[in-house]
PDB file of N, CA and C in Angstrom:
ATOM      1  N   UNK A   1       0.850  -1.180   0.000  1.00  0.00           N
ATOM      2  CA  UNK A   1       0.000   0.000   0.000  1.00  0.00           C
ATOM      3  C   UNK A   1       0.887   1.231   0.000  1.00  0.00           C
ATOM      4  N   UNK A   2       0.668   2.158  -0.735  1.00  0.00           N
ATOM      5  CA  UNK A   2       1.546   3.346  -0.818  1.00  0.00           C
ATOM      6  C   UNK A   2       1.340   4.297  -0.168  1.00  0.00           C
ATOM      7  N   UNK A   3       1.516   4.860   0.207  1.00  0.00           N
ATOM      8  CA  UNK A   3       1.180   6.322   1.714  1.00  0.00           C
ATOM      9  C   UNK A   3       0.521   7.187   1.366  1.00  0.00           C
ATOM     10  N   UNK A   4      -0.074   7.351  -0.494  1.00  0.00           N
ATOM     11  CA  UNK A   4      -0.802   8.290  -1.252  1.00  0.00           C
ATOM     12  C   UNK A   4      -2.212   7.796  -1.353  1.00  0.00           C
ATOM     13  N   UNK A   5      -2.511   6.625  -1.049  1.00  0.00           N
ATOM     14  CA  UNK A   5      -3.611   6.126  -0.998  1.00  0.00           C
ATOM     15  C   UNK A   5      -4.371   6.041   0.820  1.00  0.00           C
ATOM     16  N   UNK A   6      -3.884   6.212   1.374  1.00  0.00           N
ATOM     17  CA  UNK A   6      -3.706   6.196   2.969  1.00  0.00           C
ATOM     18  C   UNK A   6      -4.031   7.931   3.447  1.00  0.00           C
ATOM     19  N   UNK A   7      -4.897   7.694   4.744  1.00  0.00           N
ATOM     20  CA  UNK A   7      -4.802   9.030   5.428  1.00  0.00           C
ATOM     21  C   UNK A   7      -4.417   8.817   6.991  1.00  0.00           C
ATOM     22  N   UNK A   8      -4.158  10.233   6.933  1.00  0.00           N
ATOM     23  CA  UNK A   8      -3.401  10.305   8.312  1.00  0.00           C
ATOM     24  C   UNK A   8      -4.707   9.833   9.481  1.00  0.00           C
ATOM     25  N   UNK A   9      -4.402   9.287  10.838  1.00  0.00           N
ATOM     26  CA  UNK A   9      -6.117   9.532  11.437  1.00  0.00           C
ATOM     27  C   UNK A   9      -5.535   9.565  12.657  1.00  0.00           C
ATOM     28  N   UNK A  10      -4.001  10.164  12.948  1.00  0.00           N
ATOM     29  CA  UNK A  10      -3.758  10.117  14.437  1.00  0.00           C
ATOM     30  C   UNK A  10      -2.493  11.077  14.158  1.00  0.00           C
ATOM     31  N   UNK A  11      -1.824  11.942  15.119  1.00  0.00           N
ATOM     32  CA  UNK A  11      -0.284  12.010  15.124  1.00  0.00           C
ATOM     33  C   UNK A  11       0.175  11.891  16.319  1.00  0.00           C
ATOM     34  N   UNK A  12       1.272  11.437  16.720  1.00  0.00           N
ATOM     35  CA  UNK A  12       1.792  11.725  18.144  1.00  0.00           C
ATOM     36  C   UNK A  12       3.712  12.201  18.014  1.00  0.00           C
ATOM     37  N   UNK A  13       4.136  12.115  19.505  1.00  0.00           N
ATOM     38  CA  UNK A  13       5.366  13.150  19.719  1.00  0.00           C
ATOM     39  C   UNK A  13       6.008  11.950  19.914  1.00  0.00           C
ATOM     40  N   UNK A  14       5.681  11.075  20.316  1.00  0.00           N
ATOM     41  CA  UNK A  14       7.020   9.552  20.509  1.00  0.00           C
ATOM     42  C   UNK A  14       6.692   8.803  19.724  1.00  0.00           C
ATOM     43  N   UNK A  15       7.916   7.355  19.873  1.00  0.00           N
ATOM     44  CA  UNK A  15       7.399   5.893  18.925  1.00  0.00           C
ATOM     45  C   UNK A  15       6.581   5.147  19.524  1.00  0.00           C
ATOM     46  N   UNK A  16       6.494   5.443  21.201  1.00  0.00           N
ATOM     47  CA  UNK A  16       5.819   4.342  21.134  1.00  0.00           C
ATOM     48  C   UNK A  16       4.433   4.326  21.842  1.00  0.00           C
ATOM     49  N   UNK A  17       3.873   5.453  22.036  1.00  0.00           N
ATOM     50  CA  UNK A  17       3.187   5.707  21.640  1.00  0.00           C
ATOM     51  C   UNK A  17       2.217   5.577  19.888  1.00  0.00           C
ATOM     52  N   UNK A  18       3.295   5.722  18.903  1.00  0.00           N
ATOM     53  CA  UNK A  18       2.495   5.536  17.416  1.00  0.00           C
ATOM     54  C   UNK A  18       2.479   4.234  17.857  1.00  0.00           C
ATOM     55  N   UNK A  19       3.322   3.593  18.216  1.00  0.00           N
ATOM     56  CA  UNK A  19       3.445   1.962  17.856  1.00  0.00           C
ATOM     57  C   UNK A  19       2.202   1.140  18.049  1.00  0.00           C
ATOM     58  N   UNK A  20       2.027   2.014  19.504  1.00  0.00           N
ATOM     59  CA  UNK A  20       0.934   1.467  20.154  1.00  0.00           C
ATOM     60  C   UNK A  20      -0.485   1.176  19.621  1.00  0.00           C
ATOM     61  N   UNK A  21      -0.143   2.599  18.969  1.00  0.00           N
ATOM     62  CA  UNK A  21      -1.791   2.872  18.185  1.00  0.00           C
ATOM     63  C   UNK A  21      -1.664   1.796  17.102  1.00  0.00           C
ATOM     64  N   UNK A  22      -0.575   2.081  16.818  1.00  0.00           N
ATOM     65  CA  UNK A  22      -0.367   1.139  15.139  1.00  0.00           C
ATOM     66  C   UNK A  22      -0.617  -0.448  15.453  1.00  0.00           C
ATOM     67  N   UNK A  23      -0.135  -0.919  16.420  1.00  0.00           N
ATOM     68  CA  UNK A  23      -0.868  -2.321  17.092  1.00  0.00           C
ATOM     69  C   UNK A  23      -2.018  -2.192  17.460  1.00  0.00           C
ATOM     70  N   UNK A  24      -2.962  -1.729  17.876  1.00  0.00           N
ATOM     71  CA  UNK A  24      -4.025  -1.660  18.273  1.00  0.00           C
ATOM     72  C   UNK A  24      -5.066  -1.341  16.861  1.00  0.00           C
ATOM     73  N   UNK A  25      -4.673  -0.512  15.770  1.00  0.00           N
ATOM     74  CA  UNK A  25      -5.323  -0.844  14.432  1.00  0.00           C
ATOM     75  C   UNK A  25      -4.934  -2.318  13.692  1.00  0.00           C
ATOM     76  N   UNK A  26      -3.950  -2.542  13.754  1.00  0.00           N
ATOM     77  CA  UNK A  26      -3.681  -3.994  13.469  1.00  0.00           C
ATOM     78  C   UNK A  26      -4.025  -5.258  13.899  1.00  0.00           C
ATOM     79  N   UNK A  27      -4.367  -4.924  15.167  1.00  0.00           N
ATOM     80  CA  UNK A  27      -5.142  -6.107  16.196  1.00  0.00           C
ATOM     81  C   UNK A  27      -6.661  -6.426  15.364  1.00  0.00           C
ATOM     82  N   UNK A  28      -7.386  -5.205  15.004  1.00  0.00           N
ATOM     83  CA  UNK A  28      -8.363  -5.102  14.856  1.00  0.00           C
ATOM     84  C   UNK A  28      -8.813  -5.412  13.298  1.00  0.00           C
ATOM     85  N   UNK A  29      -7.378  -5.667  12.551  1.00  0.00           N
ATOM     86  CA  UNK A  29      -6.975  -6.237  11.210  1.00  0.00           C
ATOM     87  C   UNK A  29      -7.690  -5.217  10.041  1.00  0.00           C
ATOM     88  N   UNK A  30      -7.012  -4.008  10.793  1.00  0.00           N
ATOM     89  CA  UNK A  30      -7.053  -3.025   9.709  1.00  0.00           C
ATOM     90  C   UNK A  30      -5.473  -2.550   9.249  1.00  0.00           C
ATOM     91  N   UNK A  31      -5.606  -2.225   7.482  1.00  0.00           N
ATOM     92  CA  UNK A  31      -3.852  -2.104   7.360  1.00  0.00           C
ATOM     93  C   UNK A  31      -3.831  -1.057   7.731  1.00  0.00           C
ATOM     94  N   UNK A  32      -2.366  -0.893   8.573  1.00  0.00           N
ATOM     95  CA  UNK A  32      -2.183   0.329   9.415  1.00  0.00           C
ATOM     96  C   UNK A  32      -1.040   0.853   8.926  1.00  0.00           C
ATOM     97  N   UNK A  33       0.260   2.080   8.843  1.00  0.00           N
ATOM     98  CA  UNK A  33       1.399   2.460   8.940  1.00  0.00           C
ATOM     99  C   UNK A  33       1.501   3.658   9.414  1.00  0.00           C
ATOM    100  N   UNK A  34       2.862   3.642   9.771  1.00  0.00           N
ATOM    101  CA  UNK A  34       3.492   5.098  10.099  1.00  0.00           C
ATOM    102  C   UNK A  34       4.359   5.482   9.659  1.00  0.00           C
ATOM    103  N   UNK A  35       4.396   6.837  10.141  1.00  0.00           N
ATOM    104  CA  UNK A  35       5.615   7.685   9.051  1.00  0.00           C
ATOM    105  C   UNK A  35       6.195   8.706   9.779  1.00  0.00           C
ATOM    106  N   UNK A  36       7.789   8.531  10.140  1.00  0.00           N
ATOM    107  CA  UNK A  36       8.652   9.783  11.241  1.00  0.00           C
ATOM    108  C   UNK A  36       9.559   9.958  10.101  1.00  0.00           C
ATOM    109  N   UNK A  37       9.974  11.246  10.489  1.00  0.00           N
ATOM    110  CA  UNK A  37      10.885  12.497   9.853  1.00  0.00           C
ATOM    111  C   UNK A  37      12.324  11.790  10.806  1.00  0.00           C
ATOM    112  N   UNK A  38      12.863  10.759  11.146  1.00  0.00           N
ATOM    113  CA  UNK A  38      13.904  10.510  11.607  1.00  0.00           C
ATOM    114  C   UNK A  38      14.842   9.647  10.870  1.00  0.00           C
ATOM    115  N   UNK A  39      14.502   9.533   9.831  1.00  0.00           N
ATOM    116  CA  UNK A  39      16.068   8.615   9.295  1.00  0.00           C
ATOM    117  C   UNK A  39      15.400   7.116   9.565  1.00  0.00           C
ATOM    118  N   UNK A  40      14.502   6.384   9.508  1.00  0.00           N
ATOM    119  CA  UNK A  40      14.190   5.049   9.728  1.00  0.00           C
ATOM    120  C   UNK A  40      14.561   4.955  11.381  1.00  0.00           C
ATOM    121  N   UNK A  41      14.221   5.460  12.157  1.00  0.00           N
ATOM    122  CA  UNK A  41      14.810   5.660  13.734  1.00  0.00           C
ATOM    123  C   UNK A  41      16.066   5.840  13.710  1.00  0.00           C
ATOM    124  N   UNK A  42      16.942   5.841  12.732  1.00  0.00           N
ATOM    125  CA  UNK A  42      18.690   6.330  13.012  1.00  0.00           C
ATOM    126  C   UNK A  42      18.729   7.008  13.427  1.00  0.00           C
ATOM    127  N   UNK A  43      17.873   8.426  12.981  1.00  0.00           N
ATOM    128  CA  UNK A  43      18.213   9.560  13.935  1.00  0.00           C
ATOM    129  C   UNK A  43      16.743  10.438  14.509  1.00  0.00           C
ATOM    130  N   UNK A  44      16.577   9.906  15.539  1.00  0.00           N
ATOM    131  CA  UNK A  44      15.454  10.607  15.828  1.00  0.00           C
ATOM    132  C   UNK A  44      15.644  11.822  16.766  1.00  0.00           C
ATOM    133  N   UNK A  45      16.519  12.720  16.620  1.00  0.00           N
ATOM    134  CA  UNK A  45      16.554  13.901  17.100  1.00  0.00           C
ATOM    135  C   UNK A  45      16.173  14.755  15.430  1.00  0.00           C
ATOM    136  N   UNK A  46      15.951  14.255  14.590  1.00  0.00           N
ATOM    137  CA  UNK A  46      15.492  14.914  13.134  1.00  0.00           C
ATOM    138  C   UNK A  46      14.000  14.891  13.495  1.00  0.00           C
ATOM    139  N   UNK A  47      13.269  14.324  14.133  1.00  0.00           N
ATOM    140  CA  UNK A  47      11.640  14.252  14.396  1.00  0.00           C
ATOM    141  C   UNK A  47      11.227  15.443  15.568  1.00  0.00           C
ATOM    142  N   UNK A  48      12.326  15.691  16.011  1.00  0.00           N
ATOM    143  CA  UNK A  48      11.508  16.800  17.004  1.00  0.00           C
ATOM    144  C   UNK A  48      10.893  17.872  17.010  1.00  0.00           C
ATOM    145  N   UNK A  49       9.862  17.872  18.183  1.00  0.00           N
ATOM    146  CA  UNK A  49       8.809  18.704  17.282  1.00  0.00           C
ATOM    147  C   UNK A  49       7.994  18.593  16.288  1.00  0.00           C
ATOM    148  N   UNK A  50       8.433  17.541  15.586  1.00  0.00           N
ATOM    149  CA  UNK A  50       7.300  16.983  14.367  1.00  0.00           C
ATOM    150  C   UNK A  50       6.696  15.773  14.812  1.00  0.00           C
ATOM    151  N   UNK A  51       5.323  15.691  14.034  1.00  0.00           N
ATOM    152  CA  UNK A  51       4.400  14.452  13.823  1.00  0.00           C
ATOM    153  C   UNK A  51       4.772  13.284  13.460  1.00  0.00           C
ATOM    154  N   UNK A  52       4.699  12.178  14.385  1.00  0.00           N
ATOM    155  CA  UNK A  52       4.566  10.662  13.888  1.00  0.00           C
ATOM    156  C   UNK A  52       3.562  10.234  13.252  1.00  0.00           C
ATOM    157  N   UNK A  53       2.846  10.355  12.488  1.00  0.00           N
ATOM    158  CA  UNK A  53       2.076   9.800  11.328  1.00  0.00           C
ATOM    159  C   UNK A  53       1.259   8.459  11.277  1.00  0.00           C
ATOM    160  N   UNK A  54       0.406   8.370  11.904  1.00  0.00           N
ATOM    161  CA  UNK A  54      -0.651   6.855  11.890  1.00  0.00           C
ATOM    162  C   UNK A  54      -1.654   7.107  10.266  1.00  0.00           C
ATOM    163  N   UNK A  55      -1.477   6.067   9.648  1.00  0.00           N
ATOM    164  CA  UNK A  55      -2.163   5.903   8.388  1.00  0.00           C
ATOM    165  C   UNK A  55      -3.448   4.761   8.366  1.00  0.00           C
ATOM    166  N   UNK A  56      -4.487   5.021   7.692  1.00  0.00           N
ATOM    167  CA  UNK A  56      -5.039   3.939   7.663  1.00  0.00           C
ATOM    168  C   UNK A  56      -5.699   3.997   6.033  1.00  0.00           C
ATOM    169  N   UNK A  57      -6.310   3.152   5.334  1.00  0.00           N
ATOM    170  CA  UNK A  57      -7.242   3.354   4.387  1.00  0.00           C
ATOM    171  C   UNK A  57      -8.139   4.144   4.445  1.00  0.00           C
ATOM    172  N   UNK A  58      -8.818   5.168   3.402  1.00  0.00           N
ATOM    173  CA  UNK A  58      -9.558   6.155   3.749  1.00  0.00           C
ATOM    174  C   UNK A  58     -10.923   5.677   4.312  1.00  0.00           C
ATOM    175  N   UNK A  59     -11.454   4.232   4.116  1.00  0.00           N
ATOM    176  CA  UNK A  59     -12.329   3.227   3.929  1.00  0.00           C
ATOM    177  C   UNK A  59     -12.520   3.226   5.572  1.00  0.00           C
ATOM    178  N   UNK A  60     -11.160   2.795   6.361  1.00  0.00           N
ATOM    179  CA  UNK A  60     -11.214   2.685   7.477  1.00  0.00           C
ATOM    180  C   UNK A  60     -10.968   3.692   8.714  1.00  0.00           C
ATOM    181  N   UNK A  61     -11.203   5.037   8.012  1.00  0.00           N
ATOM    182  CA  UNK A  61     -10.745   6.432   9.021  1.00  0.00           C
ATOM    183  C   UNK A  61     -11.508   6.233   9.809  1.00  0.00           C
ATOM    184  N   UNK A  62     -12.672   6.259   9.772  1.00  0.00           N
ATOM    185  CA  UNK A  62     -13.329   6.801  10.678  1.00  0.00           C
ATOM    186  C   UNK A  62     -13.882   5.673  12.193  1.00  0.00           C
ATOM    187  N   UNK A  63     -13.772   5.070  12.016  1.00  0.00           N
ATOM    188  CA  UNK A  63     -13.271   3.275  12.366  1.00  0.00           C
ATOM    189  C   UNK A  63     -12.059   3.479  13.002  1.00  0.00           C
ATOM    190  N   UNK A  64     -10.731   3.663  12.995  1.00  0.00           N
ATOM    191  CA  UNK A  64      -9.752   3.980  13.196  1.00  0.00           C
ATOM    192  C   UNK A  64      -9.771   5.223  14.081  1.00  0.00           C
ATOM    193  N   UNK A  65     -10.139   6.489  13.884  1.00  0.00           N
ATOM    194  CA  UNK A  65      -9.990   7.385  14.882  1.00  0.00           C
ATOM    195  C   UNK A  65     -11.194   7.039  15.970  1.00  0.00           C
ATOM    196  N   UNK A  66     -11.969   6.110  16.059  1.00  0.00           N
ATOM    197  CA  UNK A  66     -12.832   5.912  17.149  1.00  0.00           C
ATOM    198  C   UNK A  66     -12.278   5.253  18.072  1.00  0.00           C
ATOM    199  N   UNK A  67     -11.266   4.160  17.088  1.00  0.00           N
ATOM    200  CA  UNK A  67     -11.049   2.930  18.420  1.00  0.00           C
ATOM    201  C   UNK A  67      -9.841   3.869  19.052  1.00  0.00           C
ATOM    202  N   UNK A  68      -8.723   4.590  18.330  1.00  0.00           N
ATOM    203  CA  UNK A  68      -8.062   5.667  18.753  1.00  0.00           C
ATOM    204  C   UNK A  68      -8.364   6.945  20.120  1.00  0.00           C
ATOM    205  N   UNK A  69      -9.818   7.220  20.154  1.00  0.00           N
ATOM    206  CA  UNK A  69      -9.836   8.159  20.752  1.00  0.00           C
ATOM    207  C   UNK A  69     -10.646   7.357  22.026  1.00  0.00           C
ATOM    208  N   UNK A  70     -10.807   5.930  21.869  1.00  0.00           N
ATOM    209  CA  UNK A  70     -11.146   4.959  22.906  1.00  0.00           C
ATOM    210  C   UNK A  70     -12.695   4.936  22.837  1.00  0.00           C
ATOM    211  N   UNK A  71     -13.391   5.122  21.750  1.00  0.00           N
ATOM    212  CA  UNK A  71     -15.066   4.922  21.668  1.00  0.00           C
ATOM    213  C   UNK A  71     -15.080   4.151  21.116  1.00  0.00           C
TER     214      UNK A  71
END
């Protein structure tokens, strides 16, 4: 799946935090990804201050920011 077909439906300031979310859409066997401004984690002092990126199908946004915001 390419990241142009995908929308954003979360951001956060750490990994693991996204991770979390990103397992918790995946549990639920929706395709999930993320996307940091750090170098593939090499360098994550390049992400600061910026958005970690939760993706889902546009199909499944709204589905996705529910189980996200815990409804």
């Amino acid at each position: 799946m390419d990241f142009h077909d995908m929308v954003v439906v979360a951001t956060y300031t750490d990994h693991p935090s996204a991770e979390a979310a990103l397992s918790l859409l995946r549990s639920e066997g929706l395709e999930a990804e993320m996307s940091a401004d750090d170098a593939g984690g090499e360098l994550p002092n390049l992400d600061i201050g910026r958005s970690i990126r939760v993706y889902v199908e546009p199909k499944d946004a709204e589905f996705a920011r529910g189980l996200l915001e815990g409804g």
